[in-house]
N, C-alpha and C. Protein backbone atom coordinates (compact mmCIF):
# COMPACT_ATOMS: atom_id res chain seq x y z
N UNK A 1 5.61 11.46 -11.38
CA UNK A 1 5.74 11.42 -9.95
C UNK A 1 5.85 9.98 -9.46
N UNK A 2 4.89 9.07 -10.17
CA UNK A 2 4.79 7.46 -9.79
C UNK A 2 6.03 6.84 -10.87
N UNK A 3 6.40 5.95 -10.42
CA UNK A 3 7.56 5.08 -11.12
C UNK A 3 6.34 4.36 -12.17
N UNK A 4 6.80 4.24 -12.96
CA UNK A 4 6.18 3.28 -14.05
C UNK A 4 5.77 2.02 -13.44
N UNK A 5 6.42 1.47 -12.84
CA UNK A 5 5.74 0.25 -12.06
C UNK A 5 4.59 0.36 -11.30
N UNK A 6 5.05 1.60 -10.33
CA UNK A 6 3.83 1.84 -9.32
C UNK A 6 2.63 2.21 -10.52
N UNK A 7 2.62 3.15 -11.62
CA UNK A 7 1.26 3.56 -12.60
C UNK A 7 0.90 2.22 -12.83
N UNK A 8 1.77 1.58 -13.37
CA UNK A 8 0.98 0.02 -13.90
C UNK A 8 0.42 -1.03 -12.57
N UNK A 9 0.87 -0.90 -11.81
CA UNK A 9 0.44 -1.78 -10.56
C UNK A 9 -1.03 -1.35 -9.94
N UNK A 10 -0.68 0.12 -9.80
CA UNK A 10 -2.27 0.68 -8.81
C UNK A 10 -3.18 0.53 -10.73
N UNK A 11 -2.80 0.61 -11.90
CA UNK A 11 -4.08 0.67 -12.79
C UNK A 11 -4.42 -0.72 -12.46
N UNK A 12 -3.43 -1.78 -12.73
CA UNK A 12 -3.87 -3.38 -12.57
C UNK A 12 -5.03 -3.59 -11.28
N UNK A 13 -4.45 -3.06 -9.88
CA UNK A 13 -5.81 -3.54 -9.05
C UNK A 13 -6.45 -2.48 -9.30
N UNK A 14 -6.68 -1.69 -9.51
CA UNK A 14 -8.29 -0.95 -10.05
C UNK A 14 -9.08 -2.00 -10.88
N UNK A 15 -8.26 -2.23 -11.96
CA UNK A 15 -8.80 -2.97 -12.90
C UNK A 15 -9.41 -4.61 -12.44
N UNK A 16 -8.52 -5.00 -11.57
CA UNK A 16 -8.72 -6.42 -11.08
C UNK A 16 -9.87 -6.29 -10.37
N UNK A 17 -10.20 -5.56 -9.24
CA UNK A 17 -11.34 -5.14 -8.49
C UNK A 17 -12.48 -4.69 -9.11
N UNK A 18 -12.60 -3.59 -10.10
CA UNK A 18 -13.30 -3.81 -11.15
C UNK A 18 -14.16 -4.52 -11.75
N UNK A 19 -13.25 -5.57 -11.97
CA UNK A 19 -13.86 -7.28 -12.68
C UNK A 19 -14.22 -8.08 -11.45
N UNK A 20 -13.81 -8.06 -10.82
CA UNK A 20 -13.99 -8.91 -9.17
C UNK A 20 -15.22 -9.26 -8.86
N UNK A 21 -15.75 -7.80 -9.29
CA UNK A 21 -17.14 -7.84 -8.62
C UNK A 21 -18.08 -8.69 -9.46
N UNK A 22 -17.71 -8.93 -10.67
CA UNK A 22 -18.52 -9.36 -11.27
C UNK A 22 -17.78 -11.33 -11.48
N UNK A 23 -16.88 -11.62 -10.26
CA UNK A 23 -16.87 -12.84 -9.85
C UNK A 23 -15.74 -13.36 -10.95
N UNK A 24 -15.07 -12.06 -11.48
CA UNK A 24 -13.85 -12.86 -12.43
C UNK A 24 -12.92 -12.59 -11.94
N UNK A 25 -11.63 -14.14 -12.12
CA UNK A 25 -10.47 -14.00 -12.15
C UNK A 25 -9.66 -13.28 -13.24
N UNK A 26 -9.12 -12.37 -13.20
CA UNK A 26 -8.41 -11.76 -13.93
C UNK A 26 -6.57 -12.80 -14.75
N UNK A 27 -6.61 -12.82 -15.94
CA UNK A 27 -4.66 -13.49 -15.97
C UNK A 27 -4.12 -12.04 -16.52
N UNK A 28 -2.73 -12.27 -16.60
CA UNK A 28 -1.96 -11.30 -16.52
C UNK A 28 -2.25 -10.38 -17.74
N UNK A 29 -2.43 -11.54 -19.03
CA UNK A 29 -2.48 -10.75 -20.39
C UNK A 29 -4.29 -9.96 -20.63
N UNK A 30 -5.06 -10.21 -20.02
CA UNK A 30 -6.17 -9.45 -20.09
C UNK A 30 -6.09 -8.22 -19.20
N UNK A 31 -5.36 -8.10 -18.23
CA UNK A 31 -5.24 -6.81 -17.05
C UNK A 31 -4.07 -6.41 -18.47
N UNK A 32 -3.55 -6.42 -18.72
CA UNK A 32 -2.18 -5.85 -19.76
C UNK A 32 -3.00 -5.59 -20.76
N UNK A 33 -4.13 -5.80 -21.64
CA UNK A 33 -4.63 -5.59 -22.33
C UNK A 33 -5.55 -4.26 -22.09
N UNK A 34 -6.07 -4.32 -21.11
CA UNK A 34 -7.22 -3.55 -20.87
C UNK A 34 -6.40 -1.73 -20.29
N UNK A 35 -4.93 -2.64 -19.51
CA UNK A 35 -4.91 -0.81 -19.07
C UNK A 35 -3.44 -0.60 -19.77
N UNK A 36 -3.09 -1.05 -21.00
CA UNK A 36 -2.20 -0.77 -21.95
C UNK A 36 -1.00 -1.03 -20.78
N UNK A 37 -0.72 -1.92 -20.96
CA UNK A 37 0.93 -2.27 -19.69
C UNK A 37 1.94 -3.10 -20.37
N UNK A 38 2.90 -3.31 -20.34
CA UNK A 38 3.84 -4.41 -20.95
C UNK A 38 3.16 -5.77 -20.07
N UNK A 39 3.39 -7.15 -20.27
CA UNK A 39 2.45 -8.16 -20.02
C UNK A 39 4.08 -8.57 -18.96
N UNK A 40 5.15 -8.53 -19.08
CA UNK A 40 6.40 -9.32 -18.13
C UNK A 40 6.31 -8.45 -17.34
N UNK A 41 6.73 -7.01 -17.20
CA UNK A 41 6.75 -5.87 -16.08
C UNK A 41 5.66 -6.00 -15.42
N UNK A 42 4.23 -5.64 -15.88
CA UNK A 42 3.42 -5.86 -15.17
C UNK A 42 2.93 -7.84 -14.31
N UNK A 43 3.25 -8.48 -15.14
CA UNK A 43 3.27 -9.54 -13.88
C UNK A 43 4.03 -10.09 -12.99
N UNK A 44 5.31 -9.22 -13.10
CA UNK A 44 6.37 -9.09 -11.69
C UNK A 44 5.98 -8.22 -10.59
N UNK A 45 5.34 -7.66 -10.84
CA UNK A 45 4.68 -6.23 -10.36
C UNK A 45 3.59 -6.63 -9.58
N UNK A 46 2.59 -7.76 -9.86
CA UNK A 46 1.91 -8.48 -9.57
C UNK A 46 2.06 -9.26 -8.59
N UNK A 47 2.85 -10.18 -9.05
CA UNK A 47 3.29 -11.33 -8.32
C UNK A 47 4.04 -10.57 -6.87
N UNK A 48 4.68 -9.79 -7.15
CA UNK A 48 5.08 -8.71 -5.56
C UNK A 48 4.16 -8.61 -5.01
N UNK A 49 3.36 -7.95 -5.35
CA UNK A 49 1.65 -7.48 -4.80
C UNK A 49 0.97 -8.30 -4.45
N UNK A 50 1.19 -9.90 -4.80
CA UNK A 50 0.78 -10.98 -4.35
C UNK A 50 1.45 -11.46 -3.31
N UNK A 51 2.83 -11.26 -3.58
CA UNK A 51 3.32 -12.06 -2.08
C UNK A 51 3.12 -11.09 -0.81
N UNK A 52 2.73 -9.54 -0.85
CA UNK A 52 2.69 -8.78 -0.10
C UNK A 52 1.37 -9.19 0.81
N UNK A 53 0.42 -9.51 -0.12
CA UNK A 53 -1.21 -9.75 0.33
C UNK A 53 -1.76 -8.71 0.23
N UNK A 54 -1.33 -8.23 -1.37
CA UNK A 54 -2.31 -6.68 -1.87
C UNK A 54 -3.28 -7.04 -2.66
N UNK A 55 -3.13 -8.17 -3.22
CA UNK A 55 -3.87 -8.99 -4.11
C UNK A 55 -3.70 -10.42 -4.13
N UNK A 56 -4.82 -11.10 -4.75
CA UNK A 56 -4.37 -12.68 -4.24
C UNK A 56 -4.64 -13.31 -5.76
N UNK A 57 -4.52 -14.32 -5.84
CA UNK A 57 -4.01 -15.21 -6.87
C UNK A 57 -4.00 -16.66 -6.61
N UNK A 58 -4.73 -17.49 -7.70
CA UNK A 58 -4.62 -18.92 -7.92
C UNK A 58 -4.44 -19.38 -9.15
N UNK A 59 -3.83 -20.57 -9.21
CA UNK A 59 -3.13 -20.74 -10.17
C UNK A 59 -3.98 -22.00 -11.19
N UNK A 60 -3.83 -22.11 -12.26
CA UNK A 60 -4.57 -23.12 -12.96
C UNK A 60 -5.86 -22.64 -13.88
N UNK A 61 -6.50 -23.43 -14.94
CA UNK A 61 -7.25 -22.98 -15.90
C UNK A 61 -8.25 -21.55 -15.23
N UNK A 62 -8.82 -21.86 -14.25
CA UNK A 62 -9.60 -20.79 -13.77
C UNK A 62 -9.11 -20.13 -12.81
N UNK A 63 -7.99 -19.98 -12.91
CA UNK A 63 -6.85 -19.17 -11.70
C UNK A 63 -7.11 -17.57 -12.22
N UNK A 64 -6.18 -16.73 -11.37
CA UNK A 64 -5.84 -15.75 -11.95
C UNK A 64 -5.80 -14.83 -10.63
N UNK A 65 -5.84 -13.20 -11.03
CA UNK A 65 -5.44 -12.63 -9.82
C UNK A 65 -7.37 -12.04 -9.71
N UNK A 66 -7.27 -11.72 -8.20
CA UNK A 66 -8.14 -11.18 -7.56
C UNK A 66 -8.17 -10.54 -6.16
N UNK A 67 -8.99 -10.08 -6.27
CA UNK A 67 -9.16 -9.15 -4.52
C UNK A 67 -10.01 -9.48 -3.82
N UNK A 68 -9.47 -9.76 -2.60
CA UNK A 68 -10.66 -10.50 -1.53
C UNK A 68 -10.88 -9.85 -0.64
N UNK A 69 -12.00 -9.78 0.09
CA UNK A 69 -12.59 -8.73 1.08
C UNK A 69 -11.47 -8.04 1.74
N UNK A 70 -10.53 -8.54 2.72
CA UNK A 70 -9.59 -7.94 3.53
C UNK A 70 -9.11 -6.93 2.74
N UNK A 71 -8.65 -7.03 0.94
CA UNK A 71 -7.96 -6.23 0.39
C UNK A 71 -8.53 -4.98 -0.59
N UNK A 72 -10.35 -5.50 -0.31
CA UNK A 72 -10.68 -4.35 -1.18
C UNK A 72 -11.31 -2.99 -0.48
N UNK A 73 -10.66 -3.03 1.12
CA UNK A 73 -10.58 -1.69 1.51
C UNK A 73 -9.00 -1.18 2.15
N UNK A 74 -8.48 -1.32 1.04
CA UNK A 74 -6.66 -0.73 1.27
C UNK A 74 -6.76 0.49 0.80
N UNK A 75 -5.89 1.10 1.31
CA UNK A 75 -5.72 2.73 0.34
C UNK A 75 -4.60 2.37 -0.30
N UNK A 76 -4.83 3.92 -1.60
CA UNK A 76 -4.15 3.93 -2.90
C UNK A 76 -2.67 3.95 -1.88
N UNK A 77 -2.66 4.23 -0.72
CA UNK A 77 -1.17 4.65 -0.46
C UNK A 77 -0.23 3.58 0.14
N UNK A 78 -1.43 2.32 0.50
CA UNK A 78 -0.71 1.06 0.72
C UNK A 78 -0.40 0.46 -0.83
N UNK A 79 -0.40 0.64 -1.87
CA UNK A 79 0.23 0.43 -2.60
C UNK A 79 1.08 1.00 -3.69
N UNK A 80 0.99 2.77 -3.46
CA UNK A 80 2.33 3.26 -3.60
C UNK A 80 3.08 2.83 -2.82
N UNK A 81 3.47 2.81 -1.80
CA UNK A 81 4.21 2.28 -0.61
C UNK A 81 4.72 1.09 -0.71
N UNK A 82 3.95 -0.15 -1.80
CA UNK A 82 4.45 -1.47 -1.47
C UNK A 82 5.39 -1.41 -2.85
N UNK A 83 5.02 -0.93 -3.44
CA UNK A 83 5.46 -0.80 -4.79
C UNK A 83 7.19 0.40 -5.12
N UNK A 84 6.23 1.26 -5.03
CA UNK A 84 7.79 1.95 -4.85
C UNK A 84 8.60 2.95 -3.44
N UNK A 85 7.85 2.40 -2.03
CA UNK A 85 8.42 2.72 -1.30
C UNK A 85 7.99 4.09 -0.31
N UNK A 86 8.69 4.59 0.46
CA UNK A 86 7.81 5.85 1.07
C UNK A 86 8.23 7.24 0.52
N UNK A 87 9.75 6.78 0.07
CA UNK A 87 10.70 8.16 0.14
C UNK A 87 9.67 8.80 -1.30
N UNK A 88 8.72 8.85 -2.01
CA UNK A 88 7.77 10.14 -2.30
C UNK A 88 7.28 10.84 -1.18
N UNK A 89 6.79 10.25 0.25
CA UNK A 89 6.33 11.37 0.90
C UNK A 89 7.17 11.50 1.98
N UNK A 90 8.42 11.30 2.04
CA UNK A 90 9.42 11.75 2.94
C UNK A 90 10.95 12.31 2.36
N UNK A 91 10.91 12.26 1.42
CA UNK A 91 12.28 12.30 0.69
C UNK A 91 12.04 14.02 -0.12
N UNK A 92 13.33 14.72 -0.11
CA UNK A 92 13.46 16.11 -0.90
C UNK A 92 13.87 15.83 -1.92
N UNK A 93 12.50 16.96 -2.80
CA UNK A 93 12.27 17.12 -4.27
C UNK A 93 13.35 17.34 -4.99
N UNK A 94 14.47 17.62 -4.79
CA UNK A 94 15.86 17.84 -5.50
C UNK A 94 16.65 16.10 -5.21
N UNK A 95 15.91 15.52 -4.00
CA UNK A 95 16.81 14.03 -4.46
C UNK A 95 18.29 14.56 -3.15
N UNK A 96 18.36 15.53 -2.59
CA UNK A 96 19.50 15.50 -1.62
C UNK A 96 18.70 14.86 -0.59
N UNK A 97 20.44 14.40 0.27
CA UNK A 97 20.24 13.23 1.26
C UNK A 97 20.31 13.86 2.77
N UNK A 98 20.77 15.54 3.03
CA UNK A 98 19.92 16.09 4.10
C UNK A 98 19.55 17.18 3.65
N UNK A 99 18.05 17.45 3.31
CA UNK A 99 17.50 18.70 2.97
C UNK A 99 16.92 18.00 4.06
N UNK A 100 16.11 19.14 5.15
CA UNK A 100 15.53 18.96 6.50
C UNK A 100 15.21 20.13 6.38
N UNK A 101 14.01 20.35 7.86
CA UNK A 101 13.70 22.01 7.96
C UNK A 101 14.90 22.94 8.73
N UNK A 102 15.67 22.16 8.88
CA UNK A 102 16.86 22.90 9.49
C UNK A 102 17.35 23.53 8.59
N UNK A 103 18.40 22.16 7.48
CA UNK A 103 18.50 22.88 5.75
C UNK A 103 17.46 22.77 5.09
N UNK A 104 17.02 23.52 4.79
CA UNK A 104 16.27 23.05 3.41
C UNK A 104 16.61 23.23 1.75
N UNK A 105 16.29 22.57 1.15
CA UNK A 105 16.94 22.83 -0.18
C UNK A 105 15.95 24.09 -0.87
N UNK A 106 16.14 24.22 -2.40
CA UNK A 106 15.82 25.42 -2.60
C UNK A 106 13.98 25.40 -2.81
N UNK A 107 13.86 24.13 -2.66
CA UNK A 107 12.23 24.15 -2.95
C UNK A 107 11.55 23.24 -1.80
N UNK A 108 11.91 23.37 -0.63
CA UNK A 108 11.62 22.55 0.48
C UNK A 108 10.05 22.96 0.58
N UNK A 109 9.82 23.97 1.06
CA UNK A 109 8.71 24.37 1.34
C UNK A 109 7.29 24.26 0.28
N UNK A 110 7.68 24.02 -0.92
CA UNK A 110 6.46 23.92 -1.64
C UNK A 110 6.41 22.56 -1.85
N UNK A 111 7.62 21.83 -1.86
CA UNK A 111 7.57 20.27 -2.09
C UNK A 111 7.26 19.85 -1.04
N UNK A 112 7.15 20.44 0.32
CA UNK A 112 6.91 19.49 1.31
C UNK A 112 5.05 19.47 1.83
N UNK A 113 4.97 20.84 0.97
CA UNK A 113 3.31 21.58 0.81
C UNK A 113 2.61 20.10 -0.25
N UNK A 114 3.12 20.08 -1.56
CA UNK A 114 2.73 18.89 -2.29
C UNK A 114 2.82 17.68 -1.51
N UNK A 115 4.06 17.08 -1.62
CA UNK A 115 4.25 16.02 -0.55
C UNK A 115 3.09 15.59 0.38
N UNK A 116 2.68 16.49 1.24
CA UNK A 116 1.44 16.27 2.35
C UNK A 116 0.20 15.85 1.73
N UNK A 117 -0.17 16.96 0.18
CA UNK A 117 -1.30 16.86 0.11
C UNK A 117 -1.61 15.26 -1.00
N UNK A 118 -0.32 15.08 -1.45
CA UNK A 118 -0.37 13.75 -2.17
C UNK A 118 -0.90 12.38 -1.19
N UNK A 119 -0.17 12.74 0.09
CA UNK A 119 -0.21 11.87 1.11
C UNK A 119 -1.53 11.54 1.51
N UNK A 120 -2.12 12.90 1.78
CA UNK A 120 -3.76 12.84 2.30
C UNK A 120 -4.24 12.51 1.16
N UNK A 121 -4.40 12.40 -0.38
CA UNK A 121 -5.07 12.05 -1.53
C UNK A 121 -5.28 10.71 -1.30
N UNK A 122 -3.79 9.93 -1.25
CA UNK A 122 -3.68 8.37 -1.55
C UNK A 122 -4.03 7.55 0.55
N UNK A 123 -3.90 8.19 0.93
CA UNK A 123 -4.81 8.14 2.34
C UNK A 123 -6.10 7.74 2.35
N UNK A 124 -6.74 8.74 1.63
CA UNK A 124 -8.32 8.93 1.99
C UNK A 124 -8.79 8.01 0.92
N UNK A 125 -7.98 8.10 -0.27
CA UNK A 125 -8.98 7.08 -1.27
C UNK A 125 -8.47 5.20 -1.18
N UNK A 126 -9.61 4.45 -1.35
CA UNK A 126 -9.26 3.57 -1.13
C UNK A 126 -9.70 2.96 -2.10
N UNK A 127 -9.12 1.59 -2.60
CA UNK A 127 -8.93 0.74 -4.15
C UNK A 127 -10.88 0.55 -4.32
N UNK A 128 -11.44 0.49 -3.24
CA UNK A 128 -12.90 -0.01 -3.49
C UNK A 128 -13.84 1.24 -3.96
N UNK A 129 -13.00 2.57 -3.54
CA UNK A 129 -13.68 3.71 -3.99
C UNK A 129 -13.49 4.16 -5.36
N UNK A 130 -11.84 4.03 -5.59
CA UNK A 130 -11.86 4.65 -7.24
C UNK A 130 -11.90 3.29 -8.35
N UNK A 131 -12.10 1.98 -7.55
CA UNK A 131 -12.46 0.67 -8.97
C UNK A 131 -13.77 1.12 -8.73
N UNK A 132 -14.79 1.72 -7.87
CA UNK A 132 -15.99 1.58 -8.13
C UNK A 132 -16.44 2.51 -9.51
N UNK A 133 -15.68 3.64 -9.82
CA UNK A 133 -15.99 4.56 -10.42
C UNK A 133 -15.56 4.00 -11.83
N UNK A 134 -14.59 2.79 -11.65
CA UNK A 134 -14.17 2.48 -13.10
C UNK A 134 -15.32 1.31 -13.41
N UNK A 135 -15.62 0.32 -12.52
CA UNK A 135 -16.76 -0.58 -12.83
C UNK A 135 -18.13 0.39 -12.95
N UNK A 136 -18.78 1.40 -12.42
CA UNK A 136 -19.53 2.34 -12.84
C UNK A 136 -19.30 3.10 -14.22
N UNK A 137 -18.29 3.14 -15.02
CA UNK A 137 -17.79 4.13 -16.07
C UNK A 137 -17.90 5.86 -15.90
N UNK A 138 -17.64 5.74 -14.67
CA UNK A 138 -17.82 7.18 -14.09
C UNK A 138 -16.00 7.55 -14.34
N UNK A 139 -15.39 6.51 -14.59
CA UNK A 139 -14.01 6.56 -14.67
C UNK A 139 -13.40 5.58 -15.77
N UNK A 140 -11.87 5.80 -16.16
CA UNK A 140 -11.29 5.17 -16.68
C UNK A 140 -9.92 4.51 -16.70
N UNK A 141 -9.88 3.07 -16.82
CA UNK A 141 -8.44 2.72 -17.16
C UNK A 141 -7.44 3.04 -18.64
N UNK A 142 -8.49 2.49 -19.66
CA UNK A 142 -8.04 2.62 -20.90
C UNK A 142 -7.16 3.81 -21.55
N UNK A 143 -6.93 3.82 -22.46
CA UNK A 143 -6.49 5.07 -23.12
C UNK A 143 -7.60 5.65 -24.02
N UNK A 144 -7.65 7.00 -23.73
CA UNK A 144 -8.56 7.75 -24.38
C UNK A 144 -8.13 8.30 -25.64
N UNK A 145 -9.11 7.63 -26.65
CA UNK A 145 -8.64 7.53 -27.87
C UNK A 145 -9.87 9.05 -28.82
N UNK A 146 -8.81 9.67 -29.80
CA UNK A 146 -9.14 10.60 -30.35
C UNK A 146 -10.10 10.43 -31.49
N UNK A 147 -11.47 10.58 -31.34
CA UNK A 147 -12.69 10.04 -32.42
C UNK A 147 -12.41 10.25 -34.00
């Protein structure tokens, strides 16, 4: 449903916020390490998210990216949105350019049923609520590996 960019971008600030709290700058190849990402995709991905002011960043031995108060109560949906745009919660599930409730295409009505409730998901949760659950281990970035 998320573009590969957007999965790797919202895991990165989970992950960055995460560490934040505990007063670290994050660099590109330890966030790439930790939530399995390519290390170039994900710090273009970044650096967007930086010039947006979704995340902030300094540069030099103790540089790196981080989240500062203003940004660690954004919702998940300000950064689907910065990342890959709105047309997930306005655009028809078949990809035509007028499905409307006038026309609708052949799955309007259940995609537009999903659609909403994705909307209210990434709405209500915000980056400080689900990094808390990953800095708690009530949650996870990593890949869950088979014992």
């Amino acid at each position: 449903m998320f573009s590969k960019a957007c999965e790797y971008g919202i895991r990165a600030v989970i992950y960055i916020w995460s560490q934040n709290k505990r007063g670290i700058k994050l660099g590109v190849k330890d966030i790439c390490k930790e939530i399995d990402a390519p290390e170039y995709f994900t710090a273009k991905i970044l650096q967007s998210l930086a010039k947006q002011n979704l995340v902030s960043s300094t540069k030099g031995p103790n540089g790196g990216f981080y989240i500062n108060e203003d940004q660690e109560n954004m919702r998940l949906l300000d950064l689907v949105v910065a990342i890959d745009g709105d047309k997930l919660f306005n655009g028809c599930g078949l990809g035509l350019k007028h499905c409307s409730e006038n026309h609708p295409c052949p799955i309007h009505d259940e995609y537009k049923a999903i659609r909403e409730g994705l909307t209210r998901l990434l709405s209500e949760k915000s980056l400080k609520e689900v990094a808390s659950q990953v800095a708690s281990g009530k949650a996870t970035l990593s890949r869950v590996l088979n014992p």
